[in-house]
Protein backbone atom coordinates (compact mmCIF):
# COMPACT_ATOMS: atom_id res chain seq x y z
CA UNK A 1 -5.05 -9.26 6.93
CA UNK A 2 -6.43 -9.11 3.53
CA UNK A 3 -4.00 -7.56 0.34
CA UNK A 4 -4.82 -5.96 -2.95
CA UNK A 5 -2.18 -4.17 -5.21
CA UNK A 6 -3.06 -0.69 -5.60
CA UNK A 7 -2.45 1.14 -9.10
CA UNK A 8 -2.31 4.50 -7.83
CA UNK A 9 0.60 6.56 -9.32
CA UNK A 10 2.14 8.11 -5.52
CA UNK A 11 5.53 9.95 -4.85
CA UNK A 12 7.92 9.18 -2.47
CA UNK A 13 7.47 12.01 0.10
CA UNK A 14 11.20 11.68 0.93
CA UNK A 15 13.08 12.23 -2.54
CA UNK A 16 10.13 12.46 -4.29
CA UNK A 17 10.73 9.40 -7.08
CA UNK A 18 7.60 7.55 -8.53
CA UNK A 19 9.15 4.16 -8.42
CA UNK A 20 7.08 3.54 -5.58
CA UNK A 21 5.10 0.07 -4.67
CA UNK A 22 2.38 0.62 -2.48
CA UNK A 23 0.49 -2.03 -0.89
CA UNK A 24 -3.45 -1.84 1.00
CA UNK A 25 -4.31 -3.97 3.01
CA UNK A 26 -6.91 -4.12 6.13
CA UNK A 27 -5.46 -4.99 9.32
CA UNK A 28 -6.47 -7.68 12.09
CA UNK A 29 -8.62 -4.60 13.90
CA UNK A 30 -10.47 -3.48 10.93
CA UNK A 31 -8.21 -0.59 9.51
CA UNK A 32 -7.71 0.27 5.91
CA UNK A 33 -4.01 0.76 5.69
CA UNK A 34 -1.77 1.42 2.94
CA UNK A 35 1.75 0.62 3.12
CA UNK A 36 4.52 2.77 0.75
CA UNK A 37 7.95 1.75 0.20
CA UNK A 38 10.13 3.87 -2.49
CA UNK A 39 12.54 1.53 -4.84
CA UNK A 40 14.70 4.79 -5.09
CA UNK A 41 16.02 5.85 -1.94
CA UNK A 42 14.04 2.72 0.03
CA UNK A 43 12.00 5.18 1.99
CA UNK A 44 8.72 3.11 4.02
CA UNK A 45 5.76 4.86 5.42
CA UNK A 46 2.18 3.84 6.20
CA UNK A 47 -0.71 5.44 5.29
CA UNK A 48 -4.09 5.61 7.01
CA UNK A 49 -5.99 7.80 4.49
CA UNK A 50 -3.82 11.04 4.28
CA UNK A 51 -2.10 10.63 7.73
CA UNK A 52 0.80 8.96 8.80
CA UNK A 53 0.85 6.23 10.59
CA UNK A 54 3.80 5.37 13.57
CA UNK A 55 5.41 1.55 12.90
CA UNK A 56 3.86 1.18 16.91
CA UNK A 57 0.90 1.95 15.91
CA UNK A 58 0.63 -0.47 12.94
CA UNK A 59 2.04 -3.16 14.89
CA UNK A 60 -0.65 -2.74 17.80
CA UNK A 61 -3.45 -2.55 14.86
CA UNK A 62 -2.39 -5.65 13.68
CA UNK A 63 -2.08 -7.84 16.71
CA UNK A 64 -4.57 -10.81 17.29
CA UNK A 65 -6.87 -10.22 19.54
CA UNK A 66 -6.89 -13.23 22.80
């Protein structure tokens, strides 16, 4: 799993604060991910694009293969 800091300016979609750090990253299979998490009302989501990815699904994306 590879990180880089993003610097885009994104709202919380939950109380809609900008004190937001967001977080890409590529996960063990090969998907661009970006993770949210609001500072304000410690809302988490994570981002594939504009959808919304389950926690599950994450998790199973970035399992090692055997």
């Amino acid at each position: 799993m590879s990180l880089a800091a993003s610097t885009a300016l994104r709202r919380c979609p939950a109380c809609r604060g900008t004190k937001v750090t967001e977080i890409s990253m590529t996960l063990t299979d090969g998907s661009p991910v970006d993770f949210v998490s609001c500072r304000s009302c410690e809302h988490k989501i994570w981002l594939q694009g504009d959808r919304t990815l389950p926690l599950g699904s994450v998790l199973t994306k970035a399992q090692k293969r055997r």
